[in-house]
N, C-alpha and C. Protein backbone atom coordinates (compact mmCIF):
# COMPACT_ATOMS: atom_id res chain seq x y z
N UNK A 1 31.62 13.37 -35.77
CA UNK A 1 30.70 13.69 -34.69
C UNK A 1 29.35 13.05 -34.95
N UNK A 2 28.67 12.57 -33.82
CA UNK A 2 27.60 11.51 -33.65
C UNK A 2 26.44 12.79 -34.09
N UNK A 3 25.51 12.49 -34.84
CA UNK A 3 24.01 13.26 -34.92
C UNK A 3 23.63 13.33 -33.61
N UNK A 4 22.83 14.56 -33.14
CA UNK A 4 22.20 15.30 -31.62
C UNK A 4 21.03 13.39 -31.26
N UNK A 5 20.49 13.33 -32.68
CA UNK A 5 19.15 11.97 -32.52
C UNK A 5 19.93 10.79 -32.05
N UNK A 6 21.11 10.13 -32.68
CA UNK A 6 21.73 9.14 -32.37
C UNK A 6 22.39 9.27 -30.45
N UNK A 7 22.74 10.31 -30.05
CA UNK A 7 23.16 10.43 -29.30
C UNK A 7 22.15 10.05 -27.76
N UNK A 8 21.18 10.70 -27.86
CA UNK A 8 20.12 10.63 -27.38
C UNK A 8 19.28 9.38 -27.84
N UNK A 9 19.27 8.63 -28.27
CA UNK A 9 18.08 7.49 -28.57
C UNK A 9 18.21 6.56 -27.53
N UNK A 10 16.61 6.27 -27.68
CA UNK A 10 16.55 5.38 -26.28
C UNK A 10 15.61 3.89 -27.49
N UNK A 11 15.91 2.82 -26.84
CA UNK A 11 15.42 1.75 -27.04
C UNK A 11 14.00 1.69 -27.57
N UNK A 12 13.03 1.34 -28.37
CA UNK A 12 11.58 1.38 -28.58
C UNK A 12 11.34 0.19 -28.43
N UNK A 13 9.94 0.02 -28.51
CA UNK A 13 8.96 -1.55 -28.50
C UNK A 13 7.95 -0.99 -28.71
N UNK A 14 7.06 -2.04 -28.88
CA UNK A 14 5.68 -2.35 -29.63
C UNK A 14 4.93 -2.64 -28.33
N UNK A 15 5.51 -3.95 -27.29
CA UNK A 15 4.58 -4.39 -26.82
C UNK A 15 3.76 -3.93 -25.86
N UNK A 16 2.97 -4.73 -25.14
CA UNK A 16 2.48 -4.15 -23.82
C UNK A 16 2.99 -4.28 -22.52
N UNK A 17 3.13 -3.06 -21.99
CA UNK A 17 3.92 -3.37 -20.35
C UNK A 17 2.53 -3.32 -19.34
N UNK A 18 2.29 -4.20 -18.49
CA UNK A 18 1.68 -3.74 -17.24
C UNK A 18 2.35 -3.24 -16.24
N UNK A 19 2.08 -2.06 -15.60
CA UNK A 19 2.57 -1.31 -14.61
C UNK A 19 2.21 -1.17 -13.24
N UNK A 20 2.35 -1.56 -12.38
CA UNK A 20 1.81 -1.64 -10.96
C UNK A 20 2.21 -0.94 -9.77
N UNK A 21 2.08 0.47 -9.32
CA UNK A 21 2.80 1.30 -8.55
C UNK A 21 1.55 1.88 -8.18
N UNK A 22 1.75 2.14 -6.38
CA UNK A 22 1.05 2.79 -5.98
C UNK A 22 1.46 4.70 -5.44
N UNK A 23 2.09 4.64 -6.16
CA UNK A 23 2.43 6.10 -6.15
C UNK A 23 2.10 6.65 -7.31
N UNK A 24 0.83 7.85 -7.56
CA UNK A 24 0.16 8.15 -8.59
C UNK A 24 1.47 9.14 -9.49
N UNK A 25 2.18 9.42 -8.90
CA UNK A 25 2.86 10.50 -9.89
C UNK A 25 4.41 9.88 -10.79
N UNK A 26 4.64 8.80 -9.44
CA UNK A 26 5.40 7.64 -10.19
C UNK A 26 5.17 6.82 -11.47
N UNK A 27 3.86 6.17 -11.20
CA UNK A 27 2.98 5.34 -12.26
C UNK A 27 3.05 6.41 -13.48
N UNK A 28 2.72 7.65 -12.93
CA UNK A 28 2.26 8.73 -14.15
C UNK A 28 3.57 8.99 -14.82
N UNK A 29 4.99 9.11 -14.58
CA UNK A 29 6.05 9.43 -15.56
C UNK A 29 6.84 7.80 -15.64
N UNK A 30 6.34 6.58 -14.68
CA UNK A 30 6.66 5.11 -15.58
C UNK A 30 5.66 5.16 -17.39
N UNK A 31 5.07 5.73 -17.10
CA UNK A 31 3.67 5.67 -18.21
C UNK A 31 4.50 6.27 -19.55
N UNK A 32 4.59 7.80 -19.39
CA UNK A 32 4.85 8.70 -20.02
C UNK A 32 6.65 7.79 -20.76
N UNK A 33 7.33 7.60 -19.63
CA UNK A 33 8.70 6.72 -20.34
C UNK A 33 8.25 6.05 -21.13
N UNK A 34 7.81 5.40 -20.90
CA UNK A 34 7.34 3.74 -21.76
C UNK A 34 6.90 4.58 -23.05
N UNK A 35 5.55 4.66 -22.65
CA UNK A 35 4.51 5.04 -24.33
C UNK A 35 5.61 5.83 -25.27
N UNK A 36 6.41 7.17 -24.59
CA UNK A 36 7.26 7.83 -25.17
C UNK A 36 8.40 6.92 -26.59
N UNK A 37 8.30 6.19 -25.96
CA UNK A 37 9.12 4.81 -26.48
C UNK A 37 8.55 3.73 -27.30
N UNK A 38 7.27 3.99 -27.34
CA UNK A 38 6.31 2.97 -28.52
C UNK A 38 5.40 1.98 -27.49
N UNK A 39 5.15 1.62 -26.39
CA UNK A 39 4.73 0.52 -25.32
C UNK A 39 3.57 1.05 -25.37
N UNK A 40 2.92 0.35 -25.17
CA UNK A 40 1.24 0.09 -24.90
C UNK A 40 1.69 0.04 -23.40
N UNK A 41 1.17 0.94 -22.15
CA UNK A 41 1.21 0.49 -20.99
C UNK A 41 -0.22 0.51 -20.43
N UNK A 42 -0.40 -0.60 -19.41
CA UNK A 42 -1.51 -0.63 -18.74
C UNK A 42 -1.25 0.12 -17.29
N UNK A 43 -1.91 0.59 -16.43
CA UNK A 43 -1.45 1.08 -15.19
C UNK A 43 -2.35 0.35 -14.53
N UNK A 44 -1.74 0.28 -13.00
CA UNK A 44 -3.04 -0.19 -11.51
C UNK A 44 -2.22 0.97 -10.22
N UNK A 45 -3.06 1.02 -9.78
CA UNK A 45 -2.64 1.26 -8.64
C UNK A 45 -2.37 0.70 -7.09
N UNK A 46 -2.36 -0.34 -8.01
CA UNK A 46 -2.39 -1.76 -6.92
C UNK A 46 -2.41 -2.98 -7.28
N UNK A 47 -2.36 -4.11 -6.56
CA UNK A 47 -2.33 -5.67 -7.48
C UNK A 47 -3.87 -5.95 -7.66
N UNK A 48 -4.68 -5.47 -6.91
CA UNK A 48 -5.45 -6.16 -7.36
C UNK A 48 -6.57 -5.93 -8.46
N UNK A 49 -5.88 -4.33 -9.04
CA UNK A 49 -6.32 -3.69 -10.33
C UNK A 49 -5.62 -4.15 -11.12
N UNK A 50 -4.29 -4.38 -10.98
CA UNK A 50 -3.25 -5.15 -12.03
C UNK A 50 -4.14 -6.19 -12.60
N UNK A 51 -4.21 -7.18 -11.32
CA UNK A 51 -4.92 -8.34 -12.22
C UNK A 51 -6.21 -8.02 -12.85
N UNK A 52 -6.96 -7.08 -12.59
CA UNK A 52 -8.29 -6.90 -13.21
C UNK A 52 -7.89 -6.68 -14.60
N UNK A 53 -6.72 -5.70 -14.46
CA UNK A 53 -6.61 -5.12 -16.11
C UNK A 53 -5.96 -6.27 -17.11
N UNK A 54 -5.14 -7.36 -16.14
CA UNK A 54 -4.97 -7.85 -16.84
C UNK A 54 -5.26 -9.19 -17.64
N UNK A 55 -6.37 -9.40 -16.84
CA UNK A 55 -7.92 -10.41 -17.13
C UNK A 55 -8.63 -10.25 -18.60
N UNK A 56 -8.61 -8.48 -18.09
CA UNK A 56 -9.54 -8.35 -19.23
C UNK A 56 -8.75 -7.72 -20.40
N UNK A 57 -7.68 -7.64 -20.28
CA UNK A 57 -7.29 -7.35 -21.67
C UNK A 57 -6.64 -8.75 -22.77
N UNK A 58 -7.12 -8.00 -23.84
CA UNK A 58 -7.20 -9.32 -25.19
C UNK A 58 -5.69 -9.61 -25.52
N UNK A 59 -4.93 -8.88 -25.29
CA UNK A 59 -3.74 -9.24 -26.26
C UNK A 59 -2.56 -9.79 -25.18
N UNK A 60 -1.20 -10.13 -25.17
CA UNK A 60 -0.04 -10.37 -24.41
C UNK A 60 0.17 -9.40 -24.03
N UNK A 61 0.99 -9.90 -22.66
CA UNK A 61 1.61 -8.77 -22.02
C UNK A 61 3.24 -9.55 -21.41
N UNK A 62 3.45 -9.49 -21.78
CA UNK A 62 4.96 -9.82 -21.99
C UNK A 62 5.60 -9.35 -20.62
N UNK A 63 5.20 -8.16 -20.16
CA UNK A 63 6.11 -7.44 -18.67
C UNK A 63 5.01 -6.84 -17.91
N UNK A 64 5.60 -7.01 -16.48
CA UNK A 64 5.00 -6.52 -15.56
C UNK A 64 6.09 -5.88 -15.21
N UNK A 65 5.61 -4.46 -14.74
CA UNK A 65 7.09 -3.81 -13.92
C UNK A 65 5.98 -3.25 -12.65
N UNK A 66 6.74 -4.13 -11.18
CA UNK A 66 5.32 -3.67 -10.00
C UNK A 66 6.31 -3.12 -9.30
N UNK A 67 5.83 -2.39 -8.20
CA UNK A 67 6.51 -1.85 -7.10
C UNK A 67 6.65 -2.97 -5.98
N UNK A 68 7.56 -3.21 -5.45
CA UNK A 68 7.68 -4.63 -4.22
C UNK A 68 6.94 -4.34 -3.15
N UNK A 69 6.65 -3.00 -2.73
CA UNK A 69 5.83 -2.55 -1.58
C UNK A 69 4.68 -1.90 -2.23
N UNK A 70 3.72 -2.71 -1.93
CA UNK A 70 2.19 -1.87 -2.17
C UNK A 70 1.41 -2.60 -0.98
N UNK A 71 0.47 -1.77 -0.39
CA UNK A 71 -0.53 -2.14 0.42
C UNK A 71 -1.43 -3.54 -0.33
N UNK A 72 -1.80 -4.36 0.48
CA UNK A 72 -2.75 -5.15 -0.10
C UNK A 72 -1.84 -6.69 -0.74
N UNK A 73 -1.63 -6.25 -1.91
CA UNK A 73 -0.64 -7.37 -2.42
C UNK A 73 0.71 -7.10 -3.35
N UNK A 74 2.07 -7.92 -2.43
CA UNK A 74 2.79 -6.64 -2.87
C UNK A 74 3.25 -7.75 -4.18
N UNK A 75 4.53 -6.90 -4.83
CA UNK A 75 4.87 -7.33 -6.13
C UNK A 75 4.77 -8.62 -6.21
N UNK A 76 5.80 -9.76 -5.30
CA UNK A 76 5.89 -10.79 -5.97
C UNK A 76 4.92 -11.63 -6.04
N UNK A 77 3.66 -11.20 -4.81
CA UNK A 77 2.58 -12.19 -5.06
C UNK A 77 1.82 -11.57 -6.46
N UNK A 78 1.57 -10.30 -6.73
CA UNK A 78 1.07 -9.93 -7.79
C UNK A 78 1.83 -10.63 -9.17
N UNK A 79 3.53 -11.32 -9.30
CA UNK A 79 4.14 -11.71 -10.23
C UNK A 79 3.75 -12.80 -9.93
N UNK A 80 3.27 -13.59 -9.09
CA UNK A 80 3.31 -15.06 -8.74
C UNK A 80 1.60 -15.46 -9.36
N UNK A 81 0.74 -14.71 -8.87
CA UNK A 81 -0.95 -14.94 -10.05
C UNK A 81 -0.98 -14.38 -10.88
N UNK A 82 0.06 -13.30 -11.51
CA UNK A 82 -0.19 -13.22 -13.13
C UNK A 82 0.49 -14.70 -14.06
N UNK A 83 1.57 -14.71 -13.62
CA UNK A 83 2.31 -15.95 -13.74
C UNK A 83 1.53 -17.28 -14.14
N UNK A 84 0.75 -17.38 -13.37
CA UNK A 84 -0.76 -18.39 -13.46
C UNK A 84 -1.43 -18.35 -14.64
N UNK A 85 -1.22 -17.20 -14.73
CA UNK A 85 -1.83 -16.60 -16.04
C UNK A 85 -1.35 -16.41 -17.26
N UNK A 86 0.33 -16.63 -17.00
CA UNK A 86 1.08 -16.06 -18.19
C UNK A 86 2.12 -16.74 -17.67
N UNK A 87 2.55 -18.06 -18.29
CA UNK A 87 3.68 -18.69 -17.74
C UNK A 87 5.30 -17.33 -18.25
N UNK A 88 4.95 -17.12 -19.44
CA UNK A 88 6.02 -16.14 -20.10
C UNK A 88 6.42 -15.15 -19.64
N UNK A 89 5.56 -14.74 -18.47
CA UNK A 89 5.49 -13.40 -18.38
C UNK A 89 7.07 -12.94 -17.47
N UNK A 90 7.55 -11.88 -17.79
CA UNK A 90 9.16 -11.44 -17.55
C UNK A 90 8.54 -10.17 -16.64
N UNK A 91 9.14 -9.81 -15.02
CA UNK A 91 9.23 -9.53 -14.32
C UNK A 91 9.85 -8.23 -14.01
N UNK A 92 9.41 -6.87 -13.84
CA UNK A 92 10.81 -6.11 -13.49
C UNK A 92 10.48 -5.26 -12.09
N UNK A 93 10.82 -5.53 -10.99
CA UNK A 93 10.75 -5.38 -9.65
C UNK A 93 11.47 -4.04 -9.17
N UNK A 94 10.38 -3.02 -8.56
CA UNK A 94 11.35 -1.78 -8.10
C UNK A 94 10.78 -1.20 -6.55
N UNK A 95 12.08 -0.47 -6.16
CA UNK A 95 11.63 -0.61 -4.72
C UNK A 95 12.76 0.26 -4.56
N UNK A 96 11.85 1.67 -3.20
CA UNK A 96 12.82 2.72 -2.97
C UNK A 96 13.39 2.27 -1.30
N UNK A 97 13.07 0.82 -1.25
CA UNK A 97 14.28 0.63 -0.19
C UNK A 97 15.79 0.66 -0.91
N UNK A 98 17.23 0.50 -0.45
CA UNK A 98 17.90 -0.04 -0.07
C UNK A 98 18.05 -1.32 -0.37
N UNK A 99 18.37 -2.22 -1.47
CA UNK A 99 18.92 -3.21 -1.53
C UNK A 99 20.36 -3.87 -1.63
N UNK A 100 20.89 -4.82 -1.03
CA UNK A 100 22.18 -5.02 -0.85
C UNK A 100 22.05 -6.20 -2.12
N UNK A 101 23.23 -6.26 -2.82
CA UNK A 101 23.24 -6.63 -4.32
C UNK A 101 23.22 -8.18 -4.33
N UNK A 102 23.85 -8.54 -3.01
CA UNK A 102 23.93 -10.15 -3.09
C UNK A 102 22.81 -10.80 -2.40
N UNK A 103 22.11 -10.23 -2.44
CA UNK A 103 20.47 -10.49 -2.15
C UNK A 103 19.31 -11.17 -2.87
N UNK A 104 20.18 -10.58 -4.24
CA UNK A 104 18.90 -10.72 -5.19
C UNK A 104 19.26 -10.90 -6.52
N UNK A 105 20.86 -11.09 -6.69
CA UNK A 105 21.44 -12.06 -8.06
C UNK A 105 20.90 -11.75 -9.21
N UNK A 106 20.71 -12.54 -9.79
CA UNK A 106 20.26 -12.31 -11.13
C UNK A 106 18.41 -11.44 -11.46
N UNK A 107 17.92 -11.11 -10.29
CA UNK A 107 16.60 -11.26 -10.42
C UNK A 107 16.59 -9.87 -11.02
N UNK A 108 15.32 -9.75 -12.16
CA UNK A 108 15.37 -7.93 -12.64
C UNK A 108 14.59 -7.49 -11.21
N UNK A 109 15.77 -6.34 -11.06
CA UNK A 109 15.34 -6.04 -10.07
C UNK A 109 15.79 -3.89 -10.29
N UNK A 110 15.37 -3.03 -10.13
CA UNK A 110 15.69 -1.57 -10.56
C UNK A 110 15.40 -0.57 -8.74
N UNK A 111 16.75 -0.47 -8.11
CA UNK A 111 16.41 0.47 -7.83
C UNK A 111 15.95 2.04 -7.23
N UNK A 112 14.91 2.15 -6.64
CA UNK A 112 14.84 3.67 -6.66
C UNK A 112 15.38 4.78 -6.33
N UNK A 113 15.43 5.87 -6.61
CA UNK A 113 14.95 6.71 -7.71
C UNK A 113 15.87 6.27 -9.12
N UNK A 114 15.69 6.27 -10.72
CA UNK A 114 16.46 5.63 -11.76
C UNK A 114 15.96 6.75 -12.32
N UNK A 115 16.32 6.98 -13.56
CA UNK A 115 16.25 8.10 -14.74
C UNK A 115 15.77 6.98 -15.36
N UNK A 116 14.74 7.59 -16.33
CA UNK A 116 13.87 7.41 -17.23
C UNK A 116 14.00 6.30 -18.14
N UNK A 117 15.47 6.74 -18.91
CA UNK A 117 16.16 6.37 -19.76
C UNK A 117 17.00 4.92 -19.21
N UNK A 118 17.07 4.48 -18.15
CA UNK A 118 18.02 3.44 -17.35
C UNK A 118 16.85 2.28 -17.84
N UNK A 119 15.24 3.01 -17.01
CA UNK A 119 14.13 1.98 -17.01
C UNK A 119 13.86 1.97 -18.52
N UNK A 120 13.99 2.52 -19.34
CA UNK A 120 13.37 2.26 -20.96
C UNK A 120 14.66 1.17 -21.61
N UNK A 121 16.16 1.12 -21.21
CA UNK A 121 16.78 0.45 -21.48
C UNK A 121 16.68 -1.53 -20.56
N UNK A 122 16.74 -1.02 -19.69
CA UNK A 122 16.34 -2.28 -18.68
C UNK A 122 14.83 -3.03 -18.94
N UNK A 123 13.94 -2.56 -19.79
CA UNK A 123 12.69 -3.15 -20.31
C UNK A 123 13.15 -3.72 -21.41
N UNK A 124 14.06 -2.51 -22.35
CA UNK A 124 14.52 -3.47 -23.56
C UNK A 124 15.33 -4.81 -23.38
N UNK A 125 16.02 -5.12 -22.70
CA UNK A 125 16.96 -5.66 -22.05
C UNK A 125 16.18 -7.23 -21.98
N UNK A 126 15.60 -6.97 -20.62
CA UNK A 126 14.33 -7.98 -20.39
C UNK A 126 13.43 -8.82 -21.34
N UNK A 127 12.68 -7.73 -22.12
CA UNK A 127 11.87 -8.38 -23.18
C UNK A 127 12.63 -9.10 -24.32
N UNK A 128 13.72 -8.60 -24.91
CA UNK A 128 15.03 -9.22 -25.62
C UNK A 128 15.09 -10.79 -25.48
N UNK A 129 15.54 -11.07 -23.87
CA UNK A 129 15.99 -12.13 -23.05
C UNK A 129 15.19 -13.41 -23.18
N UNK A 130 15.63 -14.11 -23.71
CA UNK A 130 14.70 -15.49 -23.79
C UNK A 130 14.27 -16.10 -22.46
N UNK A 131 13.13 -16.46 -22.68
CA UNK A 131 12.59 -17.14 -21.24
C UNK A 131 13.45 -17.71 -20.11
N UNK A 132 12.94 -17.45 -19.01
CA UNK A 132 13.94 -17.50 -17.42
C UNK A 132 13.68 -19.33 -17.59
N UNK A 133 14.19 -20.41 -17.26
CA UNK A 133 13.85 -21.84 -16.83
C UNK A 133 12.91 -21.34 -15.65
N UNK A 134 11.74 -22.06 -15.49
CA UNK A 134 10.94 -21.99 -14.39
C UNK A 134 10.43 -20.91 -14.02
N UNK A 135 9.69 -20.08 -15.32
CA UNK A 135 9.46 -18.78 -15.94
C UNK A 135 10.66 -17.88 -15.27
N UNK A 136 10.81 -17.00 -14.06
CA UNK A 136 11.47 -16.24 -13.06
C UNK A 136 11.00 -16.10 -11.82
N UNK A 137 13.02 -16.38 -11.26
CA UNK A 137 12.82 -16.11 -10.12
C UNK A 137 12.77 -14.64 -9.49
N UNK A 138 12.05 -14.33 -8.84
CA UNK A 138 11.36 -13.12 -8.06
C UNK A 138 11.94 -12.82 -6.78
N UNK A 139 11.55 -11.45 -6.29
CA UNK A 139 11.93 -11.11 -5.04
C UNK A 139 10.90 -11.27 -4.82
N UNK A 140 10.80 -11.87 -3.11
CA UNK A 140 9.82 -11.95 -2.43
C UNK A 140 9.83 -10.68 -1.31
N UNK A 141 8.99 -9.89 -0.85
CA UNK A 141 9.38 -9.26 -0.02
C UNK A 141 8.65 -9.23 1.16
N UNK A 142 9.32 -9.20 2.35
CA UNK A 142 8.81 -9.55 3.32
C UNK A 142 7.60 -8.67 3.84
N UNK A 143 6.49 -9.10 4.96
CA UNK A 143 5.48 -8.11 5.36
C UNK A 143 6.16 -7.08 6.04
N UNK A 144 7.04 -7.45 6.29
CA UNK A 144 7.41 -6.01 7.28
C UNK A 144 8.35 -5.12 5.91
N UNK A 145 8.31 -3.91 5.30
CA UNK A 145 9.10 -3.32 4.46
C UNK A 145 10.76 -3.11 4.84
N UNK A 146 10.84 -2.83 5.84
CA UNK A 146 12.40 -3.29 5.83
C UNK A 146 13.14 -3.66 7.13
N UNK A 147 14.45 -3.69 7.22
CA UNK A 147 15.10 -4.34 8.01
C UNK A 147 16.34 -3.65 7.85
N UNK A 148 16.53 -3.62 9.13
CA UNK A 148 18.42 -2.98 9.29
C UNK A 148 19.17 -3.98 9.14
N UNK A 149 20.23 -2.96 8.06
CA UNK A 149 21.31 -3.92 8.04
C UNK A 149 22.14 -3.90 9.27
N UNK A 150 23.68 -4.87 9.04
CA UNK A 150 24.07 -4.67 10.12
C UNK A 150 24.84 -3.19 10.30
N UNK A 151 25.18 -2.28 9.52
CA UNK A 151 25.81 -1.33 9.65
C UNK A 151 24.71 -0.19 9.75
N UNK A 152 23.15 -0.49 10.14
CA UNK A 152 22.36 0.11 11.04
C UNK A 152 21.55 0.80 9.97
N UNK A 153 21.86 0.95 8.75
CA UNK A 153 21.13 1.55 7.78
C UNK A 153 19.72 0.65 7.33
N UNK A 154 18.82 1.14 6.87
CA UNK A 154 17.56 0.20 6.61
C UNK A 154 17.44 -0.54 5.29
N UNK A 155 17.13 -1.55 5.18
CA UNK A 155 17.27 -2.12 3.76
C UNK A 155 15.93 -2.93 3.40
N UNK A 156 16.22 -3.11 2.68
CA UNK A 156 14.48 -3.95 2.10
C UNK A 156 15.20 -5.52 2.18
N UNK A 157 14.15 -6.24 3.05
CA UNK A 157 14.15 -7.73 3.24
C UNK A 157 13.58 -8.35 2.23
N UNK A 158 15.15 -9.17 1.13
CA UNK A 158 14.67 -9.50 0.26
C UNK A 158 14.88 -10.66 0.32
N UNK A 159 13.72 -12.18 -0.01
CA UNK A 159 14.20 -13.32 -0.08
C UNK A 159 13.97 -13.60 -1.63
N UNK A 160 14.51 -14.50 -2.02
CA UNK A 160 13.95 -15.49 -3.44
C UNK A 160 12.94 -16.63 -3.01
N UNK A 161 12.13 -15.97 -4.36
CA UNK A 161 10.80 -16.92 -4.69
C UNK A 161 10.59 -17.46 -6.26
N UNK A 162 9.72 -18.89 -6.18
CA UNK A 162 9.28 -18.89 -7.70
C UNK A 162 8.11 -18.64 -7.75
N UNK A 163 7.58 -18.83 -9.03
CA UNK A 163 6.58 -18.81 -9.32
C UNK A 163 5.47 -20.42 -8.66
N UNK A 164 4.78 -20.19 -8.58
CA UNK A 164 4.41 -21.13 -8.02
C UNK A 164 3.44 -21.73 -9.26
């Protein structure tokens, strides 16, 4: 029989995650996962605090994990000028639409609602992963948040983007 600790262990890291969600109570238990787990996380409540925080901070940041829908600027343009900034930088995209799977291929993509433990494994996962060719490709998401499918249900309009 497995030890109660082994059974339960979740993935750790060192590094720093930036976090970008405009839902304060969301951001607040993405936070609590991570650090729980060893991560330095930065929070915004938007892209264009993302990039502030992540201007001014001194060290790497290896991941961004943004929400695809935020007022103002949504994820992938927020992945597309950090990117500018951080050719390295690895991507993890979440969104409580509805996504249909052949949409969005290989892209890290999580989503909503996930347990704790899915997102602390799917960061390990990511950061692991040696660099995307042409850093990563991204979901782009459209201005309008979603779109019916054809079987009338609503889904998030997802295209592929690069980094520019």
């Amino acid at each position: 029989m497995k030890d109660d600790t082994t059974l339960y262990s979740l993935p750790r890291g060192s590094e720093t995650i930036l976090v970008a969600e405009d839902d304060e109570t969301l951001r607040t238990l993405l936070g609590i996962a991570l650090e729980s787990c060893g991560y330095t996380v930065l929070k915004a409540a938007g892209g264009a605090e993302a990039l502030r925080l992540a201007e001014r901070h001194d060290g790497a940041i290896p991941l961004l994990i943004s929400d695809v829908v935020m007022r103002g600027m949504d994820g992938c343009e927020l992945a597309d000028r950090l990117a500018a900034l951080n050719p390295d930088l690895k991507v993890l995209l979440l969104s409580g639409y509805p996504v249909d799977p052949d949409l969005h291929g290989g892209v890290a993509f999580l989503q909503k609602p996930f347990r704790p433990s899915i997102l602390v494994a799917r960061v390990r996962t990511l950061l692991d992963a040696p660099p995307a060719p042409q850093a990563l490709a991204l979901i782009e998401h459209s201005r309008s948040p979603a779109a019916s499918s054809p079987n009338g249900r609503r889904v998030a309009k997802l295209e592929a983007c690069t980094y520019r």
